[in-house]
C-alpha atoms as a PDB file:
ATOM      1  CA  UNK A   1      24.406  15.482  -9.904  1.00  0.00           C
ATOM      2  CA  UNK A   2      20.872  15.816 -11.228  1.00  0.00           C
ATOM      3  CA  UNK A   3      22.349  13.304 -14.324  1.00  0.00           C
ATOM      4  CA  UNK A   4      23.421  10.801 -11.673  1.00  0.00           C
ATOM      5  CA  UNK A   5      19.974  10.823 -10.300  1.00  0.00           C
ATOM      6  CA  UNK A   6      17.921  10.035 -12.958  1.00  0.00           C
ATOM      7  CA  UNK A   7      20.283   6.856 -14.216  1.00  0.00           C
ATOM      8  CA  UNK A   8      20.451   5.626 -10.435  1.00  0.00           C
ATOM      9  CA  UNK A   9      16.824   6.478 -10.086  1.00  0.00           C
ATOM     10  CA  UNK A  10      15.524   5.085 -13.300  1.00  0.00           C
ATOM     11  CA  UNK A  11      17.567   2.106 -12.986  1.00  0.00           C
ATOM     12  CA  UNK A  12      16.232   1.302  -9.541  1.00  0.00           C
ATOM     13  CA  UNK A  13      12.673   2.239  -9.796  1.00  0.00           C
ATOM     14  CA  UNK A  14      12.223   0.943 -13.528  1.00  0.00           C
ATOM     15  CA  UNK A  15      11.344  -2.875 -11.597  1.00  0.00           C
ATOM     16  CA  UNK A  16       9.673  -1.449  -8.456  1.00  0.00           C
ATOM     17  CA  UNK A  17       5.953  -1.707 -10.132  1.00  0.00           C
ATOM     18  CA  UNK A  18       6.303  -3.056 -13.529  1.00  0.00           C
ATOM     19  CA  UNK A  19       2.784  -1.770 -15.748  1.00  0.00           C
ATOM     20  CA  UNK A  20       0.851  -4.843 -15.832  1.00  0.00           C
ATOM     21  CA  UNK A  21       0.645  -7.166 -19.014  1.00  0.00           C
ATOM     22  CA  UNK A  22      -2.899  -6.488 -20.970  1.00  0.00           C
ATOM     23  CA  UNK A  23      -5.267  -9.255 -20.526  1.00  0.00           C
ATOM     24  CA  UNK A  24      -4.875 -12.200 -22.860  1.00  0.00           C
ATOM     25  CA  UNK A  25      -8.995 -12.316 -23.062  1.00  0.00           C
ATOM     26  CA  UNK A  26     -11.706 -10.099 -22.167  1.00  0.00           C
ATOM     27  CA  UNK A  27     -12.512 -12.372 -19.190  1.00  0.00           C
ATOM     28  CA  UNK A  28      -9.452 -11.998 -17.286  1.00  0.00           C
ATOM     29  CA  UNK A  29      -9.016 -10.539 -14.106  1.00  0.00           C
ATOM     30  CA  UNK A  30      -7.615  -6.676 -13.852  1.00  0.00           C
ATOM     31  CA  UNK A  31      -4.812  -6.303 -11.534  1.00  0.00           C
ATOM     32  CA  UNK A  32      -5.288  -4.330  -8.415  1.00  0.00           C
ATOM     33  CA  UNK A  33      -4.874  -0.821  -9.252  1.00  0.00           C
ATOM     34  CA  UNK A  34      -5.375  -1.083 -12.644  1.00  0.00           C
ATOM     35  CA  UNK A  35      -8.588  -0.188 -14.444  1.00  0.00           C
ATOM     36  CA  UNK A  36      -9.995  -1.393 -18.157  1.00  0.00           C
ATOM     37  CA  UNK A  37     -10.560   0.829 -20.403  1.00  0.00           C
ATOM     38  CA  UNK A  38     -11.426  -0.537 -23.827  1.00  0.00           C
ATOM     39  CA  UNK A  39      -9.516  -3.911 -24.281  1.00  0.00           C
ATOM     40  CA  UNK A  40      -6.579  -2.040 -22.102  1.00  0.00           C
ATOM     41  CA  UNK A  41      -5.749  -2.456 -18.597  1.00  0.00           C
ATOM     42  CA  UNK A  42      -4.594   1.183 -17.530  1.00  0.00           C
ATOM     43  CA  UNK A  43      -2.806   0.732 -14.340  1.00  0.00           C
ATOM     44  CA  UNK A  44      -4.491   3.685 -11.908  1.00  0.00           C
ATOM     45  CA  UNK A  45      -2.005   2.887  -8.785  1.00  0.00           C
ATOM     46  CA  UNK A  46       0.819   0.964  -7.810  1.00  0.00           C
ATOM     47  CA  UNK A  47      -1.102  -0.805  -5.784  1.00  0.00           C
ATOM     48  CA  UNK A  48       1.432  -0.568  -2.900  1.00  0.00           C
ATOM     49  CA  UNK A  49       3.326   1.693  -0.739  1.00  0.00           C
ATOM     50  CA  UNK A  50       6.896   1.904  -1.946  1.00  0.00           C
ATOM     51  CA  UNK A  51       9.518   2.110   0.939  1.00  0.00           C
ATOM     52  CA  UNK A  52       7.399   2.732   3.460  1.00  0.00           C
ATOM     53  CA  UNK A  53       8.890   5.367   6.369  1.00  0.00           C
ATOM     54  CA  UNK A  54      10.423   3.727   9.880  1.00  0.00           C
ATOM     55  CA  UNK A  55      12.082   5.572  12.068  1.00  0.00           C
ATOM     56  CA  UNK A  56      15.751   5.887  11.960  1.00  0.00           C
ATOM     57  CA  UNK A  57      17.811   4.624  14.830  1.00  0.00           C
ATOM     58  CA  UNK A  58      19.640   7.572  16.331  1.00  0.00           C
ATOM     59  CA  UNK A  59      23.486   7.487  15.758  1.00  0.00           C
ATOM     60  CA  UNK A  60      26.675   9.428  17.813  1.00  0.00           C
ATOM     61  CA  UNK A  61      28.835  11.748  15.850  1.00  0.00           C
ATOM     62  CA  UNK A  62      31.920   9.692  16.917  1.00  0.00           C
ATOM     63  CA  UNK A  63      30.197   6.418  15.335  1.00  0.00           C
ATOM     64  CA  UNK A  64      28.787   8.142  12.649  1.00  0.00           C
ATOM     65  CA  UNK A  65      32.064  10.014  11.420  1.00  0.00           C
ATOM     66  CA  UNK A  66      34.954   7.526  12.822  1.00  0.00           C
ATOM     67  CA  UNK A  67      33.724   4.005  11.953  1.00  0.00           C
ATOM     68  CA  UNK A  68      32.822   2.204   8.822  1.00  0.00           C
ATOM     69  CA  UNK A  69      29.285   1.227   9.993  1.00  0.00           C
ATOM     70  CA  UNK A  70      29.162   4.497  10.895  1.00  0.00           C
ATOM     71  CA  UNK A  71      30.166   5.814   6.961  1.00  0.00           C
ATOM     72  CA  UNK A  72      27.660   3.175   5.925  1.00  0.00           C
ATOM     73  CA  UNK A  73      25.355   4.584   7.740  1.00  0.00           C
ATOM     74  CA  UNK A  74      25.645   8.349   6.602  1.00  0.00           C
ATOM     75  CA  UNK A  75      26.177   7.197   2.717  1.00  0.00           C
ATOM     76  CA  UNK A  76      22.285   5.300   3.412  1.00  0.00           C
ATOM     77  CA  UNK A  77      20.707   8.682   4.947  1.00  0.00           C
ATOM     78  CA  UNK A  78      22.329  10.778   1.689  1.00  0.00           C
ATOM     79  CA  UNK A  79      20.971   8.428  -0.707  1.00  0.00           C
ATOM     80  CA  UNK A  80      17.169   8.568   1.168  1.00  0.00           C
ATOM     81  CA  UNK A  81      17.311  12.314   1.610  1.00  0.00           C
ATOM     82  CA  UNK A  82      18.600  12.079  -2.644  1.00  0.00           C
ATOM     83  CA  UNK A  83      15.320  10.089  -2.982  1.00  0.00           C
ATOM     84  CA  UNK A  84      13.195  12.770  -0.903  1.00  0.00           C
ATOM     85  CA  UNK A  85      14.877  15.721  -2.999  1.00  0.00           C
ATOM     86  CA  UNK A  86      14.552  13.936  -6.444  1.00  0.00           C
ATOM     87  CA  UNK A  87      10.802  13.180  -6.346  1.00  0.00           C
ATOM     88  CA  UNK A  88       9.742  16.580  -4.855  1.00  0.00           C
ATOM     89  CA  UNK A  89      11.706  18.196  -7.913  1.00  0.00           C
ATOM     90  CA  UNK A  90       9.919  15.658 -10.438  1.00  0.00           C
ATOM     91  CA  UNK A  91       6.700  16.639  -8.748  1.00  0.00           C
ATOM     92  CA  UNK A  92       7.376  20.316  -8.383  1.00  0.00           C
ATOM     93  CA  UNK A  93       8.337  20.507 -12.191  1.00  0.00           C
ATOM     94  CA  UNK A  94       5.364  18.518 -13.668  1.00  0.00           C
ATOM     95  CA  UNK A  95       2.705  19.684 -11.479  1.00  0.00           C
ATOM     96  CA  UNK A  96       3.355  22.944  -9.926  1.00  0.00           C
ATOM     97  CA  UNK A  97       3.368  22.025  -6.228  1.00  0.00           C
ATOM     98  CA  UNK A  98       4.253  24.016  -3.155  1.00  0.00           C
ATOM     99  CA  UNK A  99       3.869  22.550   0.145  1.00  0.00           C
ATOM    100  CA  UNK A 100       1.550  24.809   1.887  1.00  0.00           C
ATOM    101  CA  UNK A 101      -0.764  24.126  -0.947  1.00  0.00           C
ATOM    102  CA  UNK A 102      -0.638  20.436  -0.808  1.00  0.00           C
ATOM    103  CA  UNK A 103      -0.887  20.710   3.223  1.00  0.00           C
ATOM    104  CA  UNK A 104      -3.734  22.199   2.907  1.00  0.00           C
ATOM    105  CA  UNK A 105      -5.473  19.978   0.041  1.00  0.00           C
ATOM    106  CA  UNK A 106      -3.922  17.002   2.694  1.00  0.00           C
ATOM    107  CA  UNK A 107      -5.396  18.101   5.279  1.00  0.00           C
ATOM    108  CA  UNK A 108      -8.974  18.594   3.464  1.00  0.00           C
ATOM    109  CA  UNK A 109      -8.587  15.041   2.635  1.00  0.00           C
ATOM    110  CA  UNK A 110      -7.693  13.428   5.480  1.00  0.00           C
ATOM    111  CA  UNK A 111     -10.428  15.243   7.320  1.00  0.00           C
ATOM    112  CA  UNK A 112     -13.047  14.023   4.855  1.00  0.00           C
ATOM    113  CA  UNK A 113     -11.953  10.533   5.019  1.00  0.00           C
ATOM    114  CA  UNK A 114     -12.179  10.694   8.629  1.00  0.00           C
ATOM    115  CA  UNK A 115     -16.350  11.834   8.696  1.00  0.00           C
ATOM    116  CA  UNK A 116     -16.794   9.274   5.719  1.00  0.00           C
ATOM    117  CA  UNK A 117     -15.291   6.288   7.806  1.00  0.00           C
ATOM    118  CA  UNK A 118     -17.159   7.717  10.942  1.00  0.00           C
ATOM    119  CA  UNK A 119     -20.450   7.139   8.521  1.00  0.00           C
ATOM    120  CA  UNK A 120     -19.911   4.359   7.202  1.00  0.00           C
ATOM    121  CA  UNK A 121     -19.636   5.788   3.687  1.00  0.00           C
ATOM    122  CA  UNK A 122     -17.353   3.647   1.737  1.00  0.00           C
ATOM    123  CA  UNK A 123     -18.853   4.576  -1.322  1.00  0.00           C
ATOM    124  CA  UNK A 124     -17.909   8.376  -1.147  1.00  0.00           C
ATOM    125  CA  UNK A 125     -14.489   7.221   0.181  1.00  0.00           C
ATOM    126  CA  UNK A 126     -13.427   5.925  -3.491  1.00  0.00           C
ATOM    127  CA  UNK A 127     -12.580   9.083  -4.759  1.00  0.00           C
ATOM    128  CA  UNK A 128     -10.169   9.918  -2.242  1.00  0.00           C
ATOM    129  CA  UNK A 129      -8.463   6.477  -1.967  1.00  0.00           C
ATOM    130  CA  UNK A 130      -6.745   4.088  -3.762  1.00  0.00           C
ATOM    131  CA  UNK A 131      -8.530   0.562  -4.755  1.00  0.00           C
ATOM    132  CA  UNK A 132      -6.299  -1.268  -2.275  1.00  0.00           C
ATOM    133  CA  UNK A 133      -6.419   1.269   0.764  1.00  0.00           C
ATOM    134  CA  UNK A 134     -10.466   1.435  -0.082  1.00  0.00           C
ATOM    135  CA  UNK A 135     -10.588  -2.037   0.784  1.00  0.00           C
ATOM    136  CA  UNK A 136      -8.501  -2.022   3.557  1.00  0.00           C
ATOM    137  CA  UNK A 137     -10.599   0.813   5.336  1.00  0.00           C
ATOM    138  CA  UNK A 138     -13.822  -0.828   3.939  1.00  0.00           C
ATOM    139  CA  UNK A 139     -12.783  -4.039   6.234  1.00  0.00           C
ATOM    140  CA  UNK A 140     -11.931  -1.546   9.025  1.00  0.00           C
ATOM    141  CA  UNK A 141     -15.104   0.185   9.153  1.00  0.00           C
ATOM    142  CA  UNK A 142     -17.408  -3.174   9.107  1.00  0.00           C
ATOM    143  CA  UNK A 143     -14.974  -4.150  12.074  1.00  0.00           C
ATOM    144  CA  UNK A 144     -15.723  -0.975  13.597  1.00  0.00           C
ATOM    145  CA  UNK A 145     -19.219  -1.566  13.329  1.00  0.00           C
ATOM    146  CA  UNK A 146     -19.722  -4.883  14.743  1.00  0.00           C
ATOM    147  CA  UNK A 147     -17.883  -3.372  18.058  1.00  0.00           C
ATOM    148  CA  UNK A 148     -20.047   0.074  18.301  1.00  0.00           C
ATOM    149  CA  UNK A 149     -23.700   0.480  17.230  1.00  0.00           C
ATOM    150  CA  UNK A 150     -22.205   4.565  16.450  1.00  0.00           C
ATOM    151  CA  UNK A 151     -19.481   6.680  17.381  1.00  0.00           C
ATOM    152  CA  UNK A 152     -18.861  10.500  17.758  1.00  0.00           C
ATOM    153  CA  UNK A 153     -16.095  12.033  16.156  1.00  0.00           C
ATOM    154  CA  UNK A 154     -14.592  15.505  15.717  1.00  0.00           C
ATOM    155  CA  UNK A 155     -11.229  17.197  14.743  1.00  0.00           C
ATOM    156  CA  UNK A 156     -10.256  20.254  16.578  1.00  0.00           C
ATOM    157  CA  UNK A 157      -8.966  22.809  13.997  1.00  0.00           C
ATOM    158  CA  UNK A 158      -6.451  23.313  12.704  1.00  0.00           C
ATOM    159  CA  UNK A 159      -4.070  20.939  12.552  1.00  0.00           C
ATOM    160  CA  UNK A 160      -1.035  21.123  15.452  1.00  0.00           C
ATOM    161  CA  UNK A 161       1.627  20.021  12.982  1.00  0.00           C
ATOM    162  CA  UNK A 162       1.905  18.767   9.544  1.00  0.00           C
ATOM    163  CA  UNK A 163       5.263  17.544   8.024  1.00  0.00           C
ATOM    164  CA  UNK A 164       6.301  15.550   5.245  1.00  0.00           C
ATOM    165  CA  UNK A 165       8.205  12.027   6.348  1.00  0.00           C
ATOM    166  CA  UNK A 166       9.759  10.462   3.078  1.00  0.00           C
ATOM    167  CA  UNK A 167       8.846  11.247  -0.740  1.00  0.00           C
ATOM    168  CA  UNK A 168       9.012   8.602  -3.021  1.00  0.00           C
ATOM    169  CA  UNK A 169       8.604   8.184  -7.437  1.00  0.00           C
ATOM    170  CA  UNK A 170       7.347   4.789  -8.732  1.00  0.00           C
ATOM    171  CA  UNK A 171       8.637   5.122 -11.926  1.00  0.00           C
ATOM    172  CA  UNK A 172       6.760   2.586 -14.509  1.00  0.00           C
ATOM    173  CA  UNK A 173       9.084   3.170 -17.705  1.00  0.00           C
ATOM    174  CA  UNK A 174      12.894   3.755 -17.539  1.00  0.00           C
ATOM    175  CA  UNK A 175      12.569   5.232 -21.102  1.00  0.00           C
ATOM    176  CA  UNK A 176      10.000   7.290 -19.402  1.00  0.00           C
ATOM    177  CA  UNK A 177      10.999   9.386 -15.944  1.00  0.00           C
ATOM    178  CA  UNK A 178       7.763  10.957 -16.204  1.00  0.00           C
ATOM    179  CA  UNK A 179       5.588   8.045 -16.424  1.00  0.00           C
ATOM    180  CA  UNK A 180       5.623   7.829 -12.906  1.00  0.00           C
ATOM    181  CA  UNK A 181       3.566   7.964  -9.553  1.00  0.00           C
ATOM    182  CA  UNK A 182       4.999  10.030  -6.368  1.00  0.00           C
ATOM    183  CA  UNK A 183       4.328   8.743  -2.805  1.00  0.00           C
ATOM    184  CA  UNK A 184       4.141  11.753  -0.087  1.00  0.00           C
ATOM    185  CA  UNK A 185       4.192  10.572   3.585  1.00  0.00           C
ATOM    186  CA  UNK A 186       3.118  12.853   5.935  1.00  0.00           C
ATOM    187  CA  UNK A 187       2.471  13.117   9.642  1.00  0.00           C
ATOM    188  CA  UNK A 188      -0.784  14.616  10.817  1.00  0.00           C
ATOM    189  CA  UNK A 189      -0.591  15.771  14.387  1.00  0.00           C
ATOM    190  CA  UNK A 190      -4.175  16.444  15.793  1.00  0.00           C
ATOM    191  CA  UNK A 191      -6.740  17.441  18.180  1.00  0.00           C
ATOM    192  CA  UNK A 192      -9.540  15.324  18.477  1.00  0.00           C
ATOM    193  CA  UNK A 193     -12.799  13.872  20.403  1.00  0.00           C
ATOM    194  CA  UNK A 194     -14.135  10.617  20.174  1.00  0.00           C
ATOM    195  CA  UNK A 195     -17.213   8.583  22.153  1.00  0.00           C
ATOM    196  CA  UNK A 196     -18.431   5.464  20.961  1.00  0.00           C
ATOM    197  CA  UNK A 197     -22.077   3.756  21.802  1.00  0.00           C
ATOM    198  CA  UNK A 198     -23.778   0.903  21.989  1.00  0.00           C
ATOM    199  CA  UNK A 199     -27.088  -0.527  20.508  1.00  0.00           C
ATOM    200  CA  UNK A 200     -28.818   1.453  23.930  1.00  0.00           C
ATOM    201  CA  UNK A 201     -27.252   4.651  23.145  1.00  0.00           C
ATOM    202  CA  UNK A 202     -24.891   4.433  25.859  1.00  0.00           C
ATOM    203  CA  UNK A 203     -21.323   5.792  25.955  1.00  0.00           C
ATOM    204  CA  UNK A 204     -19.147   2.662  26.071  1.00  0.00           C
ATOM    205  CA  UNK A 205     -15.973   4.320  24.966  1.00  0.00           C
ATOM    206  CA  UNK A 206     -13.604   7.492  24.852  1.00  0.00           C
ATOM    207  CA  UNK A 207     -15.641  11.297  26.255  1.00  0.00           C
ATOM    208  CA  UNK A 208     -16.683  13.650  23.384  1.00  0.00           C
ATOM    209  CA  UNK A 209     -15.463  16.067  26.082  1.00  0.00           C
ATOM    210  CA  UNK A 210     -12.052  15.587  26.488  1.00  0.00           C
ATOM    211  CA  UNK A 211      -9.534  16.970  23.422  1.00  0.00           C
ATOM    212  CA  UNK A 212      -7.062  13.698  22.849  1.00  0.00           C
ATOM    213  CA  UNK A 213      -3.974  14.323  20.537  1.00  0.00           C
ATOM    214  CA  UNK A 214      -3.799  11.746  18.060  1.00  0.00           C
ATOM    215  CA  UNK A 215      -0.849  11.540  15.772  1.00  0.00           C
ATOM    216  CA  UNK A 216      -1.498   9.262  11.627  1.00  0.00           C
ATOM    217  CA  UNK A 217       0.921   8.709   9.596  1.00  0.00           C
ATOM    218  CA  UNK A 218      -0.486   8.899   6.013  1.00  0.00           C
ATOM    219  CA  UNK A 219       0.510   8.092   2.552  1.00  0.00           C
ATOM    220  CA  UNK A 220      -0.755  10.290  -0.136  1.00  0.00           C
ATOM    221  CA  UNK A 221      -0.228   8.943  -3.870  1.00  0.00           C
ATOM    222  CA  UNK A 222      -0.699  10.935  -7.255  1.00  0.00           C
ATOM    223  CA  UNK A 223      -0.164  10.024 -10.984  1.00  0.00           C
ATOM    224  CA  UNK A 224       2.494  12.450 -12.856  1.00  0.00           C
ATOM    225  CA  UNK A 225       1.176  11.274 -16.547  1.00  0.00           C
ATOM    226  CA  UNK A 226      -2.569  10.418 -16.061  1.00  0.00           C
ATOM    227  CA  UNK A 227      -4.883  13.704 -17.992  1.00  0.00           C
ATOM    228  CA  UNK A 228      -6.390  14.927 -14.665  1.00  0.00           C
ATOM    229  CA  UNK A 229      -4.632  12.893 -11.870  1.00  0.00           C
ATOM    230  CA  UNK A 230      -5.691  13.977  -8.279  1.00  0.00           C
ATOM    231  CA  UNK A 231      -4.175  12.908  -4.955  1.00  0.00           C
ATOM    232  CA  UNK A 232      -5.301   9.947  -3.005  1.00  0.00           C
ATOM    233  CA  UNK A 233      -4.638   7.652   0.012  1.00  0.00           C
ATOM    234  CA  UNK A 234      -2.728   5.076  -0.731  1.00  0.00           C
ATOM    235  CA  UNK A 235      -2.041   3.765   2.888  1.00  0.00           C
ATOM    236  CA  UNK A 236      -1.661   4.120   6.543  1.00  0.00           C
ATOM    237  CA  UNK A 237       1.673   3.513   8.199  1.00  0.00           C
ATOM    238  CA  UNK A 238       2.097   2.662  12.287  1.00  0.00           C
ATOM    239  CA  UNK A 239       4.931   2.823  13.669  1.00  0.00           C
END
């Protein structure tokens, strides 16, 4: 079984984020994700999120069992949950995680991302994102700014609920399995207060009072052959 997963997973990931081609001068532009090091171009990320999580539409045992949409259907939801199973192992085997350790590293982040955007800091936020989510959130906070002169944010600790939604390798070499990035999806379910002001100081939106339950849906990325790889943002799904 494990055989059959690495040829069917090789063979379909192998073309999902092909390593970009070195630059033909020292002029040209580096890819998105991808860093220069020397005259190399070292891709750092993807760049994307690969098979982003949707929700599943709910199916009856007689459809799912009795009909061939139905056996369609269930053959799909093996081959995800195959997915899910596969890249946890990879990751489990090459970098020793467990998942109340990543929760917790998770949760660290997505806390500290949270004050940074509330600050404005997009510089700080590079470390903990990718070069494509950093701009995206970058753009989000200057929107953000434009609308409120400040805001007021805190997270009620700890978390309600934190659970892992889809787990996905990016492999970049199918002579390679472990030249690869994993893509962990998890849903944050919080407490927290918010109040935004105006230029005059005065409370234009949400009450700093009031505990509102607020549930993200994150994407957390990390490198399986980089010396030193950490885990990062990536993106931000809504459902």
């Amino acid at each position: 079984m494990e055989l059959l997963l690495r040829i069917n997973h090789a063979r379909s990931m192998s073309t999902a984020a092909p390593a970009p081609a070195p630059p033909s001068s020292p002029s040209s532009k580096v890819p998105v994700g991808a860093r220069k090091v020397g005259r190399k171009v070292v891709m750092m990320s993807p760049g994307f999120v690969y098979e982003p999580y949707s929700i599943r539409e709910p199916i009856s045992f007689w459809k799912r069992w009795f009909t061939p949409s139905g056996w369609k259907r269930t053959k799909e939801d093996i081959v995800l949950e195959m997915k899910n199973a596969y890249a946890v192992s990879r990751l489990r085997k090459k970098t020793g995680y467990t998942k109340n350790q990543f929760y917790d590293h998770a949760f660290k982040i997505y806390k500290e991302a949270n004050m940074l955007m509330v600050r404005g800091d997009t510089s700080s936020l590079r470390k903990i994102l990718t070069e494509r989510m950093h701009s995206t959130v970058k753009n989000g906070v200057k929107r953000r700014q434009s609308r409120w002169s400040s805001v007021h944010w805190e997270l009620v600790e700890p978390a309600v609920s934190i659970r892992t939604l889809r787990a996905r390798m990016i492999g970049l070499d199918k002579n390679d399995l472990d030249k690869a990035f994993v893509q962990l999806t998890l849903e944050f379910v919080t407490k927290q207060k918010f109040e935004a002001y105006n230029s005059k100081g005065d409370v234009v939106y949400g009450d700093k009072s009031k505990e509102v339950l607020v549930k993200d849906i994150w994407v957390f990325e990390r490198s399986l052959f980089h010396p030193g790889a950490i885990w990062r943002v990536c993106g931000k799904i809504k459902l």
